[in-house]
C-alpha atoms as a PDB file:
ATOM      1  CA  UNK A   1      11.394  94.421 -51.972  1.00  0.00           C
ATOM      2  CA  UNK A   2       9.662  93.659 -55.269  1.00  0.00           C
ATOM      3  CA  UNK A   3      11.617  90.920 -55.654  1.00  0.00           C
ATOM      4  CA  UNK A   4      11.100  89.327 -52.112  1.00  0.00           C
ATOM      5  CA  UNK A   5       7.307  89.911 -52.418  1.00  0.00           C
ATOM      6  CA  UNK A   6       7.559  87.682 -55.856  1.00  0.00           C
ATOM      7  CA  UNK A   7       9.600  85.091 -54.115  1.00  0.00           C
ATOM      8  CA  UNK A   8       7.006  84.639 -51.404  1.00  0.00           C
ATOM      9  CA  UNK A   9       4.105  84.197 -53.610  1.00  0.00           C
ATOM     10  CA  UNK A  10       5.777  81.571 -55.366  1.00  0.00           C
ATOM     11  CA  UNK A  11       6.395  79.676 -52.386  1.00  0.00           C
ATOM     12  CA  UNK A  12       2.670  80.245 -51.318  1.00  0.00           C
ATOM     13  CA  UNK A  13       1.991  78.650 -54.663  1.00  0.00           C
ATOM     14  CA  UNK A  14       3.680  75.849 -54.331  1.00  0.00           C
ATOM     15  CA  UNK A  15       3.072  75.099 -50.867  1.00  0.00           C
ATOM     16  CA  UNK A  16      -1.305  75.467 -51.668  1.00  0.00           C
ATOM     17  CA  UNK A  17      -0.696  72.772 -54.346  1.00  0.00           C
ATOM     18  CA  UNK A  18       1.525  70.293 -52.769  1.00  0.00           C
ATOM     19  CA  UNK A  19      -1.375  70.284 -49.912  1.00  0.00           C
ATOM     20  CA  UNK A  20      -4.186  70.399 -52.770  1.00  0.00           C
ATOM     21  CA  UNK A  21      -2.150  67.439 -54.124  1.00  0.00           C
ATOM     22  CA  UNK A  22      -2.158  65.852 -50.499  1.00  0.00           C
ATOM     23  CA  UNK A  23      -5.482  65.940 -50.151  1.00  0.00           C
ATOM     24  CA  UNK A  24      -6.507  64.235 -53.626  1.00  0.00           C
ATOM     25  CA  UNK A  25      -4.248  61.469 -52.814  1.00  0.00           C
ATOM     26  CA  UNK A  26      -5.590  61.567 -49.235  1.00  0.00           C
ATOM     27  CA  UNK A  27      -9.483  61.305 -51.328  1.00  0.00           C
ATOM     28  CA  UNK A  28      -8.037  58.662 -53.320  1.00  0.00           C
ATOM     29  CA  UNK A  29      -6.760  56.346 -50.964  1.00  0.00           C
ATOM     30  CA  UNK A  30     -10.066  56.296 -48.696  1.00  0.00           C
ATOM     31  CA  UNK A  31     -12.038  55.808 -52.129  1.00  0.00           C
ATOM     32  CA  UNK A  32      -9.936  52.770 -52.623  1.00  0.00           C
ATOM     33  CA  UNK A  33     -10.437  51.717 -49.341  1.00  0.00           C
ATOM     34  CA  UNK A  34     -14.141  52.001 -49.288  1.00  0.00           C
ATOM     35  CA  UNK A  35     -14.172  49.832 -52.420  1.00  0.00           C
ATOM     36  CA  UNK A  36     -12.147  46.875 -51.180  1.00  0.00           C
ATOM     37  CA  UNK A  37     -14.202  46.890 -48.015  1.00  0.00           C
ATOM     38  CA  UNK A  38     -16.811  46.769 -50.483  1.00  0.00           C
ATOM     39  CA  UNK A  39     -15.316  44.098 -52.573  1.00  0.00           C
ATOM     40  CA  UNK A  40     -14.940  42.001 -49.080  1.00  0.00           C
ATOM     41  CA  UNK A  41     -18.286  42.341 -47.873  1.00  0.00           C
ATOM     42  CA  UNK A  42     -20.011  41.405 -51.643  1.00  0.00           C
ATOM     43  CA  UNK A  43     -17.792  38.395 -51.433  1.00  0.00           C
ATOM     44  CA  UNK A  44     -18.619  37.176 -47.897  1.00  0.00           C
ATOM     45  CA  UNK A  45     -22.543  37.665 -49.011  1.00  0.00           C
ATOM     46  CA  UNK A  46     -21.935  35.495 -51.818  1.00  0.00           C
ATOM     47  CA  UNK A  47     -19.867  32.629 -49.738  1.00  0.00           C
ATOM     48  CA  UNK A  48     -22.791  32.780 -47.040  1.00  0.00           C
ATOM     49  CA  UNK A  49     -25.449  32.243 -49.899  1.00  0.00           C
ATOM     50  CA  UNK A  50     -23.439  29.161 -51.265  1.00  0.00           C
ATOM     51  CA  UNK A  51     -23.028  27.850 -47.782  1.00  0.00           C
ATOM     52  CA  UNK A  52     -27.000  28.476 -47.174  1.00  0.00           C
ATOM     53  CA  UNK A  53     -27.605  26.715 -50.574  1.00  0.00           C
ATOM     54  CA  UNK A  54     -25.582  23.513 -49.524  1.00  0.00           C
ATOM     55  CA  UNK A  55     -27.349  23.458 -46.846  1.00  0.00           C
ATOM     56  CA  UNK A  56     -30.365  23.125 -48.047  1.00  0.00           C
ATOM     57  CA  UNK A  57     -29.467  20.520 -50.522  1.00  0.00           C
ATOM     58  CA  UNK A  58     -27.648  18.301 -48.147  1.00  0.00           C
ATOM     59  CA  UNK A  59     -27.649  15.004 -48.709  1.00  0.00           C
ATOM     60  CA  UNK A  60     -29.002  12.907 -51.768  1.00  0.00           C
ATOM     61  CA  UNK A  61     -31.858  13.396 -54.285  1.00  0.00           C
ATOM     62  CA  UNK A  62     -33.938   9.962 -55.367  1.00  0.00           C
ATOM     63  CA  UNK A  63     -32.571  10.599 -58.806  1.00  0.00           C
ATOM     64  CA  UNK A  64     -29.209  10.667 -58.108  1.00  0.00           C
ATOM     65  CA  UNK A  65     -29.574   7.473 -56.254  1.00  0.00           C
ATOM     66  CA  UNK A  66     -31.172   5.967 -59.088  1.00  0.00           C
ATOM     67  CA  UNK A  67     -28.120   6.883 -61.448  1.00  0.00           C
ATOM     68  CA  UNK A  68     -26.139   4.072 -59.471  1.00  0.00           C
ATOM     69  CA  UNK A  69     -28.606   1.371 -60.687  1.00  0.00           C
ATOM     70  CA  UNK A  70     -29.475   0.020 -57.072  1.00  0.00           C
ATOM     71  CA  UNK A  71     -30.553  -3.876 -57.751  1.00  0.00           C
ATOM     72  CA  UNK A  72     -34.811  -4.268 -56.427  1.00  0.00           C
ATOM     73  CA  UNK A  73     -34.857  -6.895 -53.875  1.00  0.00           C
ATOM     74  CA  UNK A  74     -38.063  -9.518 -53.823  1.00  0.00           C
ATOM     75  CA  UNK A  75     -36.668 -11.550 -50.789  1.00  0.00           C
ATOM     76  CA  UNK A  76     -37.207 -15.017 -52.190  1.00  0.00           C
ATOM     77  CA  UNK A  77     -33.361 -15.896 -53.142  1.00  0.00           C
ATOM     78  CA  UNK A  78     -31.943 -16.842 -49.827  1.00  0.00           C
ATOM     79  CA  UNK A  79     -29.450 -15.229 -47.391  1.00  0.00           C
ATOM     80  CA  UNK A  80     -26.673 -15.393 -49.369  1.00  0.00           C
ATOM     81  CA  UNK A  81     -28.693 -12.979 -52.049  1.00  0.00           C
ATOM     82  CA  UNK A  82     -29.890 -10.789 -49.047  1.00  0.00           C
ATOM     83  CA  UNK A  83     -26.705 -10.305 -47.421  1.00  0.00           C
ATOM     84  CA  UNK A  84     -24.982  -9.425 -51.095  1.00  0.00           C
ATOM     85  CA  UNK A  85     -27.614  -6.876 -52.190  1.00  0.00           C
ATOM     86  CA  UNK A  86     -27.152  -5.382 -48.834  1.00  0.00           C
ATOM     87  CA  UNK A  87     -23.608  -5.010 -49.195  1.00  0.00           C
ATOM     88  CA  UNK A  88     -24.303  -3.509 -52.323  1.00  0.00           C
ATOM     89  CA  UNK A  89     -26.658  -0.775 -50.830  1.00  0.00           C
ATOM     90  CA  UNK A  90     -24.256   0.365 -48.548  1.00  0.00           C
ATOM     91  CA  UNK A  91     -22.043   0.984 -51.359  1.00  0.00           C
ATOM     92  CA  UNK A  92     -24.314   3.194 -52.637  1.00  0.00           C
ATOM     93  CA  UNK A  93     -25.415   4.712 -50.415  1.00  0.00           C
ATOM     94  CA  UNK A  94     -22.488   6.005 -49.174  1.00  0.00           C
ATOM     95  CA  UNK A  95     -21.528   7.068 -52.723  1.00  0.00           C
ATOM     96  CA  UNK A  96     -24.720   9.304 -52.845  1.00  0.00           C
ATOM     97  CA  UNK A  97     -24.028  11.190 -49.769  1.00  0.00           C
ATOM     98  CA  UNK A  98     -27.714   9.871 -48.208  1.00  0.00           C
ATOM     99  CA  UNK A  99     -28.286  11.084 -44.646  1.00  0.00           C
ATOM    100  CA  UNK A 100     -29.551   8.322 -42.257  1.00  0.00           C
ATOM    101  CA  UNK A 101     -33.483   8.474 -43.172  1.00  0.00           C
ATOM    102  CA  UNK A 102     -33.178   8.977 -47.180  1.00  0.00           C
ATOM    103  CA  UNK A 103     -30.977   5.846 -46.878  1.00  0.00           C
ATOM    104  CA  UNK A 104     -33.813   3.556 -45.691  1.00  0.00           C
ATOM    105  CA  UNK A 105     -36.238   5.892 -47.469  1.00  0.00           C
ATOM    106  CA  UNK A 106     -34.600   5.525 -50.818  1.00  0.00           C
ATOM    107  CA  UNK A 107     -33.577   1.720 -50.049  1.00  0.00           C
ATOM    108  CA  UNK A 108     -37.270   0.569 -48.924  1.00  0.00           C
ATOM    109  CA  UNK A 109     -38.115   2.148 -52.403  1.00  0.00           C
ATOM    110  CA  UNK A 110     -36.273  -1.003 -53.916  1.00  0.00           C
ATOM    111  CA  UNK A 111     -38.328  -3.636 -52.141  1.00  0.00           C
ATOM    112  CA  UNK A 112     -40.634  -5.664 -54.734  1.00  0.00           C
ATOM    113  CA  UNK A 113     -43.116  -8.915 -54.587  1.00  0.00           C
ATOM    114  CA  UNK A 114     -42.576 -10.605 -50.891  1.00  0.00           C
ATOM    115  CA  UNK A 115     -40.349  -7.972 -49.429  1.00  0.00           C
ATOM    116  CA  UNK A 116     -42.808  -5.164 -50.431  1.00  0.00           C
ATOM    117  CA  UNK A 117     -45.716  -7.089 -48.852  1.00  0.00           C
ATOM    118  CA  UNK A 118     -43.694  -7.397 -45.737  1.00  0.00           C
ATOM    119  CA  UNK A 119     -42.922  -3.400 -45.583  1.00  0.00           C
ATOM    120  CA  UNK A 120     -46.368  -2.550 -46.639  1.00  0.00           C
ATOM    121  CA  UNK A 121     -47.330  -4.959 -43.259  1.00  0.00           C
ATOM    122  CA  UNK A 122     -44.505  -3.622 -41.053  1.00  0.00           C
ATOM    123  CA  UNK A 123     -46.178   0.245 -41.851  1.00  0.00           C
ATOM    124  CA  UNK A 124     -49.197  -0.024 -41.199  1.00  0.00           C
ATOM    125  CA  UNK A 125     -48.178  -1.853 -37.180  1.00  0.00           C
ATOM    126  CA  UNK A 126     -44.936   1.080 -36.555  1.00  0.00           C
ATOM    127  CA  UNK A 127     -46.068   3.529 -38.997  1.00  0.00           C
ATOM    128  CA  UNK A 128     -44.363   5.122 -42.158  1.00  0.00           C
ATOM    129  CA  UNK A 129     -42.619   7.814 -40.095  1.00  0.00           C
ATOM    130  CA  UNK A 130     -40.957   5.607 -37.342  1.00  0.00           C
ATOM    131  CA  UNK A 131     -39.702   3.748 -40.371  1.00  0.00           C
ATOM    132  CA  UNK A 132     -37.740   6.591 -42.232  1.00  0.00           C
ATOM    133  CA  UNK A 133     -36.115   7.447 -38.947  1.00  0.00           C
ATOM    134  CA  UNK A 134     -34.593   4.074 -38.370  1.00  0.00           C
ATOM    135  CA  UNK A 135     -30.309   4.471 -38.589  1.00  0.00           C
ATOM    136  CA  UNK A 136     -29.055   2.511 -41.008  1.00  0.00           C
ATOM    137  CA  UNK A 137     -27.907   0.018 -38.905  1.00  0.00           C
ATOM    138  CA  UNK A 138     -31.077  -0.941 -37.223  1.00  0.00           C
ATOM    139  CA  UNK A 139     -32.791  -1.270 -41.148  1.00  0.00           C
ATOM    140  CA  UNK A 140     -30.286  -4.066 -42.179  1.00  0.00           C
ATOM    141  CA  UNK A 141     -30.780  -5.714 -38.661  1.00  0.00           C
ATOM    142  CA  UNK A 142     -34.680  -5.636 -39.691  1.00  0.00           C
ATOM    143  CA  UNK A 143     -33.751  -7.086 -42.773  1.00  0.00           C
ATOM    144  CA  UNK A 144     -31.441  -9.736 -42.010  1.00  0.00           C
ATOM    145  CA  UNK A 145     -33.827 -10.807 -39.276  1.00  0.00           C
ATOM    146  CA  UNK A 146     -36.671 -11.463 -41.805  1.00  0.00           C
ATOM    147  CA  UNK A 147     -34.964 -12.621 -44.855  1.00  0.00           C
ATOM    148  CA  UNK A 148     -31.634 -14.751 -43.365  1.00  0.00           C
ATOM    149  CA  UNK A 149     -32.978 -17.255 -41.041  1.00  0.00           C
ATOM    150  CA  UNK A 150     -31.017 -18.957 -38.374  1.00  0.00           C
ATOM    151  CA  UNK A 151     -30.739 -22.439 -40.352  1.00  0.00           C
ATOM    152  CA  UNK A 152     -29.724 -20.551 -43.537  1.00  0.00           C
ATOM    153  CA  UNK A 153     -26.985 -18.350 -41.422  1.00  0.00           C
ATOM    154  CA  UNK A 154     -25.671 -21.851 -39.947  1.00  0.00           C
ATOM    155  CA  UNK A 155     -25.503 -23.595 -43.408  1.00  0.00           C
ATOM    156  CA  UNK A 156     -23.245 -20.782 -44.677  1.00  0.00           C
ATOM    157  CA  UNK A 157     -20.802 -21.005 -41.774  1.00  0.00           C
ATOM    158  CA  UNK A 158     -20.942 -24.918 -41.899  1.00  0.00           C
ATOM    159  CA  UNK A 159     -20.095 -24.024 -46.248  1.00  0.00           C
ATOM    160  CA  UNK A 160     -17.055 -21.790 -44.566  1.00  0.00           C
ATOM    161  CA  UNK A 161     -15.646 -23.840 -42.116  1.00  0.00           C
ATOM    162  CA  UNK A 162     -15.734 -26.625 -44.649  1.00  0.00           C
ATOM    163  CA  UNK A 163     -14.372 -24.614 -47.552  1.00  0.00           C
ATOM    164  CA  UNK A 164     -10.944 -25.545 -48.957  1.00  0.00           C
ATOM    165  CA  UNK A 165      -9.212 -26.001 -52.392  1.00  0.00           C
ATOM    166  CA  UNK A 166      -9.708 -27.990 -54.635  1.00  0.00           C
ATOM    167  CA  UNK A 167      -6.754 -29.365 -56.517  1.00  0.00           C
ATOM    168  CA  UNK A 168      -4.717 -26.611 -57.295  1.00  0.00           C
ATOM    169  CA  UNK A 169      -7.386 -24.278 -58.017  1.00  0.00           C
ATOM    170  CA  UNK A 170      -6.111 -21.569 -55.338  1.00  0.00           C
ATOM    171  CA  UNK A 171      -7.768 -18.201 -57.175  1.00  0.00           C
ATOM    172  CA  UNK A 172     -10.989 -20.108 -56.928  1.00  0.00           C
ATOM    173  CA  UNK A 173     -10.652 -20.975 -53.235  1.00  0.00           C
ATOM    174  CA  UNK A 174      -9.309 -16.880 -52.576  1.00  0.00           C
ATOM    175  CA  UNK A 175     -12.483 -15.626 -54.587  1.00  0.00           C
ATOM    176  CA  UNK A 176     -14.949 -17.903 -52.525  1.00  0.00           C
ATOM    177  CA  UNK A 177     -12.911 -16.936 -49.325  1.00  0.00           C
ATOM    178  CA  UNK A 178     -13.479 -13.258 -49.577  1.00  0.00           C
ATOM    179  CA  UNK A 179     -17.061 -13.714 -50.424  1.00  0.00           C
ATOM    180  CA  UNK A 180     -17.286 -15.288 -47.268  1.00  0.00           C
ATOM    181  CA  UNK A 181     -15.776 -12.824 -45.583  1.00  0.00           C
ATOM    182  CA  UNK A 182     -17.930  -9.989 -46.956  1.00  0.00           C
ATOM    183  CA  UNK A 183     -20.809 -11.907 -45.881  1.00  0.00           C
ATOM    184  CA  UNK A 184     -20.907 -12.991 -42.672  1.00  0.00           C
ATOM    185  CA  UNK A 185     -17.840 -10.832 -41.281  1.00  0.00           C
ATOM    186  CA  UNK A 186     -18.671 -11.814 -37.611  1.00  0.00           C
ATOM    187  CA  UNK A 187     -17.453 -15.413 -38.383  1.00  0.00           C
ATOM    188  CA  UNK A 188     -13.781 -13.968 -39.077  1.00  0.00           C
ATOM    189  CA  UNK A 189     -13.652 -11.465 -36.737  1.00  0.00           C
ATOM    190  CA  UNK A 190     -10.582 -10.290 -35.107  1.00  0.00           C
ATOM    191  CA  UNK A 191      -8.452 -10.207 -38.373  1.00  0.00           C
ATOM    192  CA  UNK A 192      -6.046 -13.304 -36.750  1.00  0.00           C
ATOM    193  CA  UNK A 193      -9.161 -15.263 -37.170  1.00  0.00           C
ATOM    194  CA  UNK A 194      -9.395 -14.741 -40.460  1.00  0.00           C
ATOM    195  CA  UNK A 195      -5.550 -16.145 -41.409  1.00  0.00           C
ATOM    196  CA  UNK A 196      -6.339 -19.140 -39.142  1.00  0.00           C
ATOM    197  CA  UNK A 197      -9.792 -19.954 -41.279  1.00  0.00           C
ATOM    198  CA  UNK A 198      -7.359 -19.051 -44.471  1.00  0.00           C
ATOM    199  CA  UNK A 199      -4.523 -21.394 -43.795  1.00  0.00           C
ATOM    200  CA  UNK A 200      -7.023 -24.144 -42.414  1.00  0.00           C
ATOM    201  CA  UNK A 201      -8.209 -24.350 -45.906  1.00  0.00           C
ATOM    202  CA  UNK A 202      -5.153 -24.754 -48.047  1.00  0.00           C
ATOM    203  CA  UNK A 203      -3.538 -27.988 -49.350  1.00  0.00           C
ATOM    204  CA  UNK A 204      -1.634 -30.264 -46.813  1.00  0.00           C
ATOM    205  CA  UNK A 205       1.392 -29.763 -48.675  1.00  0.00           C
ATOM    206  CA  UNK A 206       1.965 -26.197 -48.088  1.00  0.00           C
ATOM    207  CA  UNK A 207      -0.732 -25.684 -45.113  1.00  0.00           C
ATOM    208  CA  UNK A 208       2.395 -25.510 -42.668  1.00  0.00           C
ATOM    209  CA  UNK A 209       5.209 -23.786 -44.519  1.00  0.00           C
ATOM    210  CA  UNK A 210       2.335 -21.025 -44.846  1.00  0.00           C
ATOM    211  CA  UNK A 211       2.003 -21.122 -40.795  1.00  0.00           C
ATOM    212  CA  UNK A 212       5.170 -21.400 -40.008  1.00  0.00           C
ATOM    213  CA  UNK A 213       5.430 -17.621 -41.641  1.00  0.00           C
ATOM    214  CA  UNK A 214       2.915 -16.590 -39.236  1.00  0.00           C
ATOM    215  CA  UNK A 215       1.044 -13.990 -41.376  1.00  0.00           C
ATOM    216  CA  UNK A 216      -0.829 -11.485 -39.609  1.00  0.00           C
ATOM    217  CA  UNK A 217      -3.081 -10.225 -42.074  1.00  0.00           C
ATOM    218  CA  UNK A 218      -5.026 -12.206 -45.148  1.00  0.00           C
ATOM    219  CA  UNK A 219      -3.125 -10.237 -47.844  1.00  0.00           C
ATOM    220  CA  UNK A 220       0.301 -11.813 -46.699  1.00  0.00           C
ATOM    221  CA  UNK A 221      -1.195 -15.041 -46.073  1.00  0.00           C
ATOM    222  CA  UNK A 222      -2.789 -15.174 -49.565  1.00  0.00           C
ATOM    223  CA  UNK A 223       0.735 -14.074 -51.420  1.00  0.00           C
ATOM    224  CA  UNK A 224       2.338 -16.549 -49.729  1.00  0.00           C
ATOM    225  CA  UNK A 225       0.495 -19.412 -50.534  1.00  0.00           C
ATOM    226  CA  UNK A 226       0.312 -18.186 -53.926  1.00  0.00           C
ATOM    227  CA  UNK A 227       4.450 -18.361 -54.006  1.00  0.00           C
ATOM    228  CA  UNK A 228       4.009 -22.020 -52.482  1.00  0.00           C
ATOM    229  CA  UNK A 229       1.111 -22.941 -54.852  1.00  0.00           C
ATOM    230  CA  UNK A 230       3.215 -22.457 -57.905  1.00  0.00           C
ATOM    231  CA  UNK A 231       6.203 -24.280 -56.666  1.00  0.00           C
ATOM    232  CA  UNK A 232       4.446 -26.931 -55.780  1.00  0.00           C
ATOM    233  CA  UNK A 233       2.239 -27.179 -59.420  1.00  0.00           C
ATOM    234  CA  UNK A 234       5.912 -26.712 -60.969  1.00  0.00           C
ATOM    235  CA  UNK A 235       7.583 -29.835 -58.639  1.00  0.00           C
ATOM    236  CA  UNK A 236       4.383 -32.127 -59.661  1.00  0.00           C
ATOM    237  CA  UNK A 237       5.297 -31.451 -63.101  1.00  0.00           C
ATOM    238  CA  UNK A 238       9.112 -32.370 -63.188  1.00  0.00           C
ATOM    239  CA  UNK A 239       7.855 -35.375 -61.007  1.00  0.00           C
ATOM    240  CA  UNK A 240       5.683 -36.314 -63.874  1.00  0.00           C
ATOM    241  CA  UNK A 241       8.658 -35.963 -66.406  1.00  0.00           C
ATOM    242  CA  UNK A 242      10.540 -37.952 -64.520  1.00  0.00           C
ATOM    243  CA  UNK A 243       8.413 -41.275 -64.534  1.00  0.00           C
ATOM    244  CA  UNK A 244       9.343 -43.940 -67.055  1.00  0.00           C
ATOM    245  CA  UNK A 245      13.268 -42.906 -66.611  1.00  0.00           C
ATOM    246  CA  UNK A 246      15.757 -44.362 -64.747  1.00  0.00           C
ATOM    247  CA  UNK A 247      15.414 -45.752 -61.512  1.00  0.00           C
ATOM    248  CA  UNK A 248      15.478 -43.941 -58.202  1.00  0.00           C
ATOM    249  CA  UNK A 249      16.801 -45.082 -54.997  1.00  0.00           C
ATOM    250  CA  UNK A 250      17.239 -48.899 -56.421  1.00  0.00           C
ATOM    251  CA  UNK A 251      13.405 -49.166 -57.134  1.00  0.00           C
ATOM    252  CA  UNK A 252      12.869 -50.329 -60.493  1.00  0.00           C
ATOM    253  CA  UNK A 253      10.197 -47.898 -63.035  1.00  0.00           C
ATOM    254  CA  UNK A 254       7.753 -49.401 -65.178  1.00  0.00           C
ATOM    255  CA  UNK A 255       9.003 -48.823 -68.543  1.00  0.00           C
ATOM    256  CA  UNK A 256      12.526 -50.917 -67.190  1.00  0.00           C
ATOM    257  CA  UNK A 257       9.939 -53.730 -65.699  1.00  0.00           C
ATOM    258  CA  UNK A 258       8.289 -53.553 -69.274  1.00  0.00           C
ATOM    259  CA  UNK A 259      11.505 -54.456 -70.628  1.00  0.00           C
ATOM    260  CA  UNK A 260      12.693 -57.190 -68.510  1.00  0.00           C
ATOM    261  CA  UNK A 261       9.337 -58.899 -69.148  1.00  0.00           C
ATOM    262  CA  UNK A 262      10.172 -58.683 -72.938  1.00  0.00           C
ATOM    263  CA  UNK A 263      13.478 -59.658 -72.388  1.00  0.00           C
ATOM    264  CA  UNK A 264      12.513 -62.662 -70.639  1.00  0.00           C
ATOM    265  CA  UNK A 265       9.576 -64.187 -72.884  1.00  0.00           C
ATOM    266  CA  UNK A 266      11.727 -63.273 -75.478  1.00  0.00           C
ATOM    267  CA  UNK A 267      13.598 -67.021 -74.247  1.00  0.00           C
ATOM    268  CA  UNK A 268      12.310 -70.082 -75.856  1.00  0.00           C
ATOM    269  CA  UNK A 269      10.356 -72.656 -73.085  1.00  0.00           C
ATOM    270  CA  UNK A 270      12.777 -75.467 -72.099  1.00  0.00           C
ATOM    271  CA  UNK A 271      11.099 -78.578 -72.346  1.00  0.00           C
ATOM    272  CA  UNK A 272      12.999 -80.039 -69.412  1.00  0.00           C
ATOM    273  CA  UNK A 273      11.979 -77.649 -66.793  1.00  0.00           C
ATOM    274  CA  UNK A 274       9.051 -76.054 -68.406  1.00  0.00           C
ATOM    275  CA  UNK A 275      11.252 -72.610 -68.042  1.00  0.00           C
ATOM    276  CA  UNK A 276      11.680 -69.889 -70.509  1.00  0.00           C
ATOM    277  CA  UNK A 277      16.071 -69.858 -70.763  1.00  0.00           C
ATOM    278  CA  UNK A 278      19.161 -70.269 -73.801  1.00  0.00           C
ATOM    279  CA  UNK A 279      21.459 -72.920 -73.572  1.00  0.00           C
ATOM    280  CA  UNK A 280      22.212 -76.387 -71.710  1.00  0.00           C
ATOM    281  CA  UNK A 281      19.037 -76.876 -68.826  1.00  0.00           C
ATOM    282  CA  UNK A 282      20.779 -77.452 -65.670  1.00  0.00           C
ATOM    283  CA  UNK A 283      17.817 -79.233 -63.899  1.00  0.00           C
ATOM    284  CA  UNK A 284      19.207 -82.800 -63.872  1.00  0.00           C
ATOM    285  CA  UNK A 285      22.324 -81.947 -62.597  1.00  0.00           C
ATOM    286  CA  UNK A 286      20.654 -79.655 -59.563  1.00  0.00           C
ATOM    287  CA  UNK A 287      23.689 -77.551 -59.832  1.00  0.00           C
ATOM    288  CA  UNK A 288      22.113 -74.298 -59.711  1.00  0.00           C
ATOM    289  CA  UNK A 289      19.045 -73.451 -57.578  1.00  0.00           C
ATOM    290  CA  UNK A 290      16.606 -70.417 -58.325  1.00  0.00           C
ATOM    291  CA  UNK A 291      16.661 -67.622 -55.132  1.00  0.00           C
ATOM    292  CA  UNK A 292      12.873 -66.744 -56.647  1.00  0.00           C
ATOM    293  CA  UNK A 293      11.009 -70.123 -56.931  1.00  0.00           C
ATOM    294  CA  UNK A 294      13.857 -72.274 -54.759  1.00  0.00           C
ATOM    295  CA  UNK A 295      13.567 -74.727 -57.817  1.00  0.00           C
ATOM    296  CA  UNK A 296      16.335 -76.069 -59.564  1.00  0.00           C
ATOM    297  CA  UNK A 297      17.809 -75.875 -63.123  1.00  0.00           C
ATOM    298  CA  UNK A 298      17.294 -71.780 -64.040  1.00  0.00           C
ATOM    299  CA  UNK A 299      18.157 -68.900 -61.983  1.00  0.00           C
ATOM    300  CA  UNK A 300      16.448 -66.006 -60.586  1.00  0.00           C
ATOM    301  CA  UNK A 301      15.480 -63.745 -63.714  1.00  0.00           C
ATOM    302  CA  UNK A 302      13.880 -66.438 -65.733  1.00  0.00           C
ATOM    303  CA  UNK A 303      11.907 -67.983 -63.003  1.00  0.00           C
ATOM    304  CA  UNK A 304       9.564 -65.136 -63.809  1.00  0.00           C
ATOM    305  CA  UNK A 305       8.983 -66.005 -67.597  1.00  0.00           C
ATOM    306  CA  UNK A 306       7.324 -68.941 -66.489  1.00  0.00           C
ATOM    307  CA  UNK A 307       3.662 -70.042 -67.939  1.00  0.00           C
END
């Protein structure tokens, strides 16, 4: 009995610590649960503060504009000089990350001299506020309206239409092109317009080798004409070495003319005929008769040594 009565209290024992045991683990776990549920919430906190913060700061401070070292614009050099420092501003401005009013607010910033007076004039009719809240779109409308003219707009297309290359000078004539194109993009709009303009403007000699490709973008049209370009620089060249050799296709070259003629006057002058030949003159006798001057006495290839 003693013994049994030992037995069970042992297995009491061990049975009040493996559920003590339980329970700390039990503790544990729900501890380490409340601290990753912690962990979580801390961390969503801190993403919805960064998210407010961007927020806030959307879009573009003045001075980060200014670190892209936007050109000032006076409005006195012509449409050319408007259209490029507009292209330039939309550059920026889409760099910067400007929403729709700090892009004319920052940009109007830039006017100067004659485009500043004509702001300062435009404000005080609309207002400052109806100004900032034009799109971006409607600004360079304004400004295109007021500082590229109709006659100025037409002279640049006529200087397009009428652009074309000059000797062989095709990177020049490329460059110029895609100025053009930056420019006034409505005059080579749909892109097939563009390749048509491009072609129009090339040399006669490979004008129609480049259409018969039928490129459908610039980029093609450009790579092939360079291709053409140099092999037709490269066959002017070998032409070039080729004068003053032998003759072609029974025509006679200069330098082989050059040396008839000193062939010939090399002759002494007959005194009977008044021709430049060696040997017996056969003039009295009218025995031979010149195919050149139909005269007799001397045949064809000294007739032309005569003085």
């Amino acid at each position: 009995m003693g013994s049994r009565s030992k037995s069970e209290t042992a297995n009491s024992k061990r049975e009040s610590k493996r559920e003590t045991e339980k329970k700390g683990s039990k503790k544990k776990e729900s501890e380490k649960k409340k601290e990753e549920s912690d962990e979580s919430s801390t961390a969503e906190n801190d993403l919805r503060d960064k998210t407010k913060k961007l927020k806030i700061h959307e879009g573009c401070d003045f001075k980060v504009f200014k670190v892209y070292n936007p050109k000032e614009f006076y409005g006195d050099k012509g449409a050319i000089v408007t259209l490029r420092w507009l292209e330039e501003m939309e550059s920026i401005v889409l760099i910067s990350k400007c929403t729709e009013s700090e892009k004319v607010q920052y940009t109007s910033q830039l006017l100067k001299g004659e485009a500043l007076e004509w702001w300062n004039t435009l404000i005080g009719i609309k207002g400052i506020e109806s100004l900032y809240n034009l799109d971006w779109a409607t600004f360079k409308a304004v400004i295109l309206k007021k500082f590229c003219p109709i006659n100025e707009m037409d002279q640049i297309q006529t200087k397009l239409w009428n652009h074309k290359v000059v000797g062989t000078n095709l990177k020049e004539y490329n460059t110029k092109f895609l100025e053009y194109c930056r420019i006034v993009p409505h005059l080579v709009t749909p892109e097939s317009n563009k390749v048509t303009r491009y072609i129009y403007g090339l040399p006669i000699e490979i004008r129609d080798l480049v259409r018969s490709h039928m490129p459908s973008t610039k980029e093609y049209a450009m790579e092939l004409a360079g291709y053409l370009m140099d092999g037709m620089i490269k066959n002017r060249d070998e032409k070039k070495k080729d004068d003053g050799k032998t003759p072609v296709g029974g025509k006679v070259r200069k330098v082989e003319k050059k040396r008839e003629e000193a062939f010939v006057y090399s002759h002494p002058v007959c005194k009977s005929c008044g021709m430049r030949h060696f040997g017996r003159c056969l003039r009295p006798t009218n025995t031979v008769i010149c195919s050149f001057c139909k005269k007799p006495g001397h045949l064809k290839l000294t007739a032309r040594g005569k003085q």
